[in-house]
C-alpha atoms as a PDB file:
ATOM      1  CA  UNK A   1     117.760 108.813  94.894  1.00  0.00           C
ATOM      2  CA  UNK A   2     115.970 105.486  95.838  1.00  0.00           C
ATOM      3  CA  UNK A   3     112.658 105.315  94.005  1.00  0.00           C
ATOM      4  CA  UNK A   4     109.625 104.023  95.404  1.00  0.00           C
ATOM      5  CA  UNK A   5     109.704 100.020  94.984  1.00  0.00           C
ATOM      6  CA  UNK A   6     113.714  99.794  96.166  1.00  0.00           C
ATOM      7  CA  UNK A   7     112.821 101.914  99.125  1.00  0.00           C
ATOM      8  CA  UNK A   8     109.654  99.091 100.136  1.00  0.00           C
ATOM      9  CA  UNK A   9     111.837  96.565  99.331  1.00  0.00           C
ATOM     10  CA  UNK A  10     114.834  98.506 101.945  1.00  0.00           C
ATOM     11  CA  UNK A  11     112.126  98.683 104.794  1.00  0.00           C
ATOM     12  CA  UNK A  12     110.873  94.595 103.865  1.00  0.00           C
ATOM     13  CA  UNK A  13     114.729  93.812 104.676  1.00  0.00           C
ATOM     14  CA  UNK A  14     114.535  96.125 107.859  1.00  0.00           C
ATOM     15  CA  UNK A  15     111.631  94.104 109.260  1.00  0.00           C
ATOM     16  CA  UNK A  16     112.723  90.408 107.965  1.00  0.00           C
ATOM     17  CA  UNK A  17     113.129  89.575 111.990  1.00  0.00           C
ATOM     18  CA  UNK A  18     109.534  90.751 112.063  1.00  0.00           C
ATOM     19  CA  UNK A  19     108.714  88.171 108.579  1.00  0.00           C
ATOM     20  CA  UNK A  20     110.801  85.857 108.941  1.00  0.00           C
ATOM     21  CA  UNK A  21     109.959  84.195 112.529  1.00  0.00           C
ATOM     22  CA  UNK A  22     112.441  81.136 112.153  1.00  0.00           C
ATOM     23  CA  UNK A  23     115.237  83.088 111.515  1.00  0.00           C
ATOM     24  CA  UNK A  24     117.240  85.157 113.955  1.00  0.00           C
ATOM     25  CA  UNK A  25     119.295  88.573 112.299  1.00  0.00           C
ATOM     26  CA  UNK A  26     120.846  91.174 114.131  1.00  0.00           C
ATOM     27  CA  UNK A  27     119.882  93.887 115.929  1.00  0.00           C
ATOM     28  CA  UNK A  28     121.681  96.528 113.932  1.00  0.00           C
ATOM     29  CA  UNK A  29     119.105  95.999 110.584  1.00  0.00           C
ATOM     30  CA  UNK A  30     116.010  97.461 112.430  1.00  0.00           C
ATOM     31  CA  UNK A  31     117.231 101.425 111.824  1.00  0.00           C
ATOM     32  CA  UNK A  32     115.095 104.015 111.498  1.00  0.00           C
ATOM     33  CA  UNK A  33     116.934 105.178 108.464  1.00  0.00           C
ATOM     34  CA  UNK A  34     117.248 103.736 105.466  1.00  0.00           C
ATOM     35  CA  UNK A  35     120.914 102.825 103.652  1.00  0.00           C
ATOM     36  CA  UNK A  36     121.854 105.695 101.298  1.00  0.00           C
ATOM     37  CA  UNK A  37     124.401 103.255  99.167  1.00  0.00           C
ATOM     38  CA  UNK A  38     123.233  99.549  98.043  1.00  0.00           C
ATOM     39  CA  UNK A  39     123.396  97.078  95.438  1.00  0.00           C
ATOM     40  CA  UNK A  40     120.799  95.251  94.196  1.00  0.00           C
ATOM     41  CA  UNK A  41     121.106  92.026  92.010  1.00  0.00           C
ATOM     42  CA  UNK A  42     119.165  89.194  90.382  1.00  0.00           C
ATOM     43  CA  UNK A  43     119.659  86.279  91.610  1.00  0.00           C
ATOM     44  CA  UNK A  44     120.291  83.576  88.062  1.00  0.00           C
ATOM     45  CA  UNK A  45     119.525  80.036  89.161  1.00  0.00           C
ATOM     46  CA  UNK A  46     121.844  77.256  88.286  1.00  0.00           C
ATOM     47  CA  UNK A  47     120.436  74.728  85.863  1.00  0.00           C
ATOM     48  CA  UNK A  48     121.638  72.055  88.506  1.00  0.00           C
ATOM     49  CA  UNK A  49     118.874  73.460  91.206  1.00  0.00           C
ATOM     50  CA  UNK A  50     115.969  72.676  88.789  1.00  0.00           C
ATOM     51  CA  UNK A  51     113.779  70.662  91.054  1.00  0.00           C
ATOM     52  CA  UNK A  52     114.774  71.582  94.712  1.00  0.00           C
ATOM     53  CA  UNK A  53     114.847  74.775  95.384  1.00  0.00           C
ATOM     54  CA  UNK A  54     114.028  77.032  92.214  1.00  0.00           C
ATOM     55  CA  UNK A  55     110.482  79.235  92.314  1.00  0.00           C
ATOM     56  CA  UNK A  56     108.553  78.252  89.372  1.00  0.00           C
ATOM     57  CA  UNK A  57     108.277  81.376  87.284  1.00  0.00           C
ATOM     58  CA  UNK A  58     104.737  81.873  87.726  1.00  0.00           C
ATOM     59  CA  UNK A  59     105.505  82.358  91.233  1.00  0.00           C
ATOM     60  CA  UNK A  60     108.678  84.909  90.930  1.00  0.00           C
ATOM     61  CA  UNK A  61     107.104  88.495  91.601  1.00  0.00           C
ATOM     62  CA  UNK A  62     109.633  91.252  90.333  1.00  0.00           C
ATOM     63  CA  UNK A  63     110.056  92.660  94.063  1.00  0.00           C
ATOM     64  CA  UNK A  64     110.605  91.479  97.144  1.00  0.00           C
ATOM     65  CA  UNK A  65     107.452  93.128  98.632  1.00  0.00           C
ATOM     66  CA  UNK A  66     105.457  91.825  95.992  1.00  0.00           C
ATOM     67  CA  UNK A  67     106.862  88.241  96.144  1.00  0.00           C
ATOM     68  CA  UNK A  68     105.983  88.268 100.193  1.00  0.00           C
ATOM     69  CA  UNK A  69     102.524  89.658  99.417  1.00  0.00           C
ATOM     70  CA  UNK A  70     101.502  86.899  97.098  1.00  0.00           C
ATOM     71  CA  UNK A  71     102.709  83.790  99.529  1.00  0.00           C
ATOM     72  CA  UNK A  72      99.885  82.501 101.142  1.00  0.00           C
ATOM     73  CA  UNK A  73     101.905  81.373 103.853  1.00  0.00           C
ATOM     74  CA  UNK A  74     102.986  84.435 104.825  1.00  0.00           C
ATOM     75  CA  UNK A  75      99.752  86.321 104.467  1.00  0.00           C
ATOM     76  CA  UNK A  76      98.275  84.196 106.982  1.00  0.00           C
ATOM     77  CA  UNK A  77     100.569  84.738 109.166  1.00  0.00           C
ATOM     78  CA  UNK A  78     100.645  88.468 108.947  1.00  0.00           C
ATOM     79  CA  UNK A  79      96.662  88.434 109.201  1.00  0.00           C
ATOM     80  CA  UNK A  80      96.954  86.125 112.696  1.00  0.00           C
ATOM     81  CA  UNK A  81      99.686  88.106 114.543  1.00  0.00           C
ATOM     82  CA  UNK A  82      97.591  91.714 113.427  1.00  0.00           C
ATOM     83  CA  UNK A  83      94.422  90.251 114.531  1.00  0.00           C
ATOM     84  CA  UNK A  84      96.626  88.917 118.170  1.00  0.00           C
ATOM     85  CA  UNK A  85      97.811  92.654 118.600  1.00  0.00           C
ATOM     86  CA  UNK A  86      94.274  93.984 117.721  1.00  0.00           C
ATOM     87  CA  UNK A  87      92.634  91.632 120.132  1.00  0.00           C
ATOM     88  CA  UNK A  88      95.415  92.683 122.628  1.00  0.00           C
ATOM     89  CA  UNK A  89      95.053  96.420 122.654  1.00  0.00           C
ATOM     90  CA  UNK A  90      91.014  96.148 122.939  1.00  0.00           C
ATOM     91  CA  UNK A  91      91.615  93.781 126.303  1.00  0.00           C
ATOM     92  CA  UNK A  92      93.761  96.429 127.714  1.00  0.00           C
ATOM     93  CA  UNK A  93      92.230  99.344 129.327  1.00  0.00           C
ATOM     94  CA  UNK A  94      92.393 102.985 127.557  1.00  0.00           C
ATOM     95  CA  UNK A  95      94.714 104.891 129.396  1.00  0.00           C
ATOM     96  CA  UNK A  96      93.028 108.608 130.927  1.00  0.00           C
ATOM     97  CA  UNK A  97      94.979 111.743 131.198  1.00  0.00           C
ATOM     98  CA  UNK A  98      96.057 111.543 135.172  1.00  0.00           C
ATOM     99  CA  UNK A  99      95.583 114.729 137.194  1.00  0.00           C
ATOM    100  CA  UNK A 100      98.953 116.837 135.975  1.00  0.00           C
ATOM    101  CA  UNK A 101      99.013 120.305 136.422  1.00  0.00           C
ATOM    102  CA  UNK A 102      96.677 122.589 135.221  1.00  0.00           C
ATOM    103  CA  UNK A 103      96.999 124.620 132.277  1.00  0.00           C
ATOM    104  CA  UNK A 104      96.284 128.126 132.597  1.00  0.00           C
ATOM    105  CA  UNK A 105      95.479 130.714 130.009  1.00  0.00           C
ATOM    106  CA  UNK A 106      97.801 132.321 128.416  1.00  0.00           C
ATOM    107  CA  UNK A 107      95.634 135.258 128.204  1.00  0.00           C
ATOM    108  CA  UNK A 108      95.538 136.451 131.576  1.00  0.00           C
ATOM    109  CA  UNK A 109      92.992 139.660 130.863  1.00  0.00           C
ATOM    110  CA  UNK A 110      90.615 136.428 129.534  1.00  0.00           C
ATOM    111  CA  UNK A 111      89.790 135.741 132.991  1.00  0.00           C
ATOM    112  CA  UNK A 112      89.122 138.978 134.008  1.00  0.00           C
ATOM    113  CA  UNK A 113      86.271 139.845 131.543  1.00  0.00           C
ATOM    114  CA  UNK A 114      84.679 143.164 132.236  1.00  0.00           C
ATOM    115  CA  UNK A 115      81.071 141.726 131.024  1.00  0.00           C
ATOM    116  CA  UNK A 116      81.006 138.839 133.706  1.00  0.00           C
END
């Protein structure tokens, strides 16, 4: 049973091509279902790495969802490419039903009312 904050973090991993614009995955991780077997770690950084490439701990968020939700960098990002597809679908015209066939009733005594 995956509980709620592993199952945000499965679909986060799903859409990294979607997050992560300078990076290029493969087409298999965008499945509609999620994985029923996984492992998940923590990652233990080496005392060598202290400068370069370590998050500070204020900045380490204890999921991944949370940690992409509290970069800046990638909130403004998220916020330009939602308000490029809003703008988009307002320019485009609202599709109308075309002239299909015509439903009829199902009731066919309904159109034959004796009152009318």
């Amino acid at each position: 049973r995956v509980d709620g904050t592993a199952e945000a973090d499965l679909r986060a991993l799903a859409l990294r091509p979607y997050l992560f614009r300078d990076r290029h995955y493969k087409a298999g991780l965008r499945r509609a279902a999620l994985p029923t077997h996984f492992h998940a770690a923590t990652v233990v950084d080496s005392p060598a790495d202290r400068f370069s490439s370590r998050l500070p701990r204020k900045q380490r968020q204890p999921s991944l969802v949370k940690e992409l939700l509290a970069d800046s960098k990638f909130n403004s990002y998220s916020r330009k490419k939602y308000s490029e597809i809003q703008r988009a679908r307002q320019s485009q015209p609202r599709r109308r039903p075309t002239g299909g066939p015509k439903r009829r009733s199902k009731n066919k005594d309904a159109r034959h009312h004796p009152f009318s």
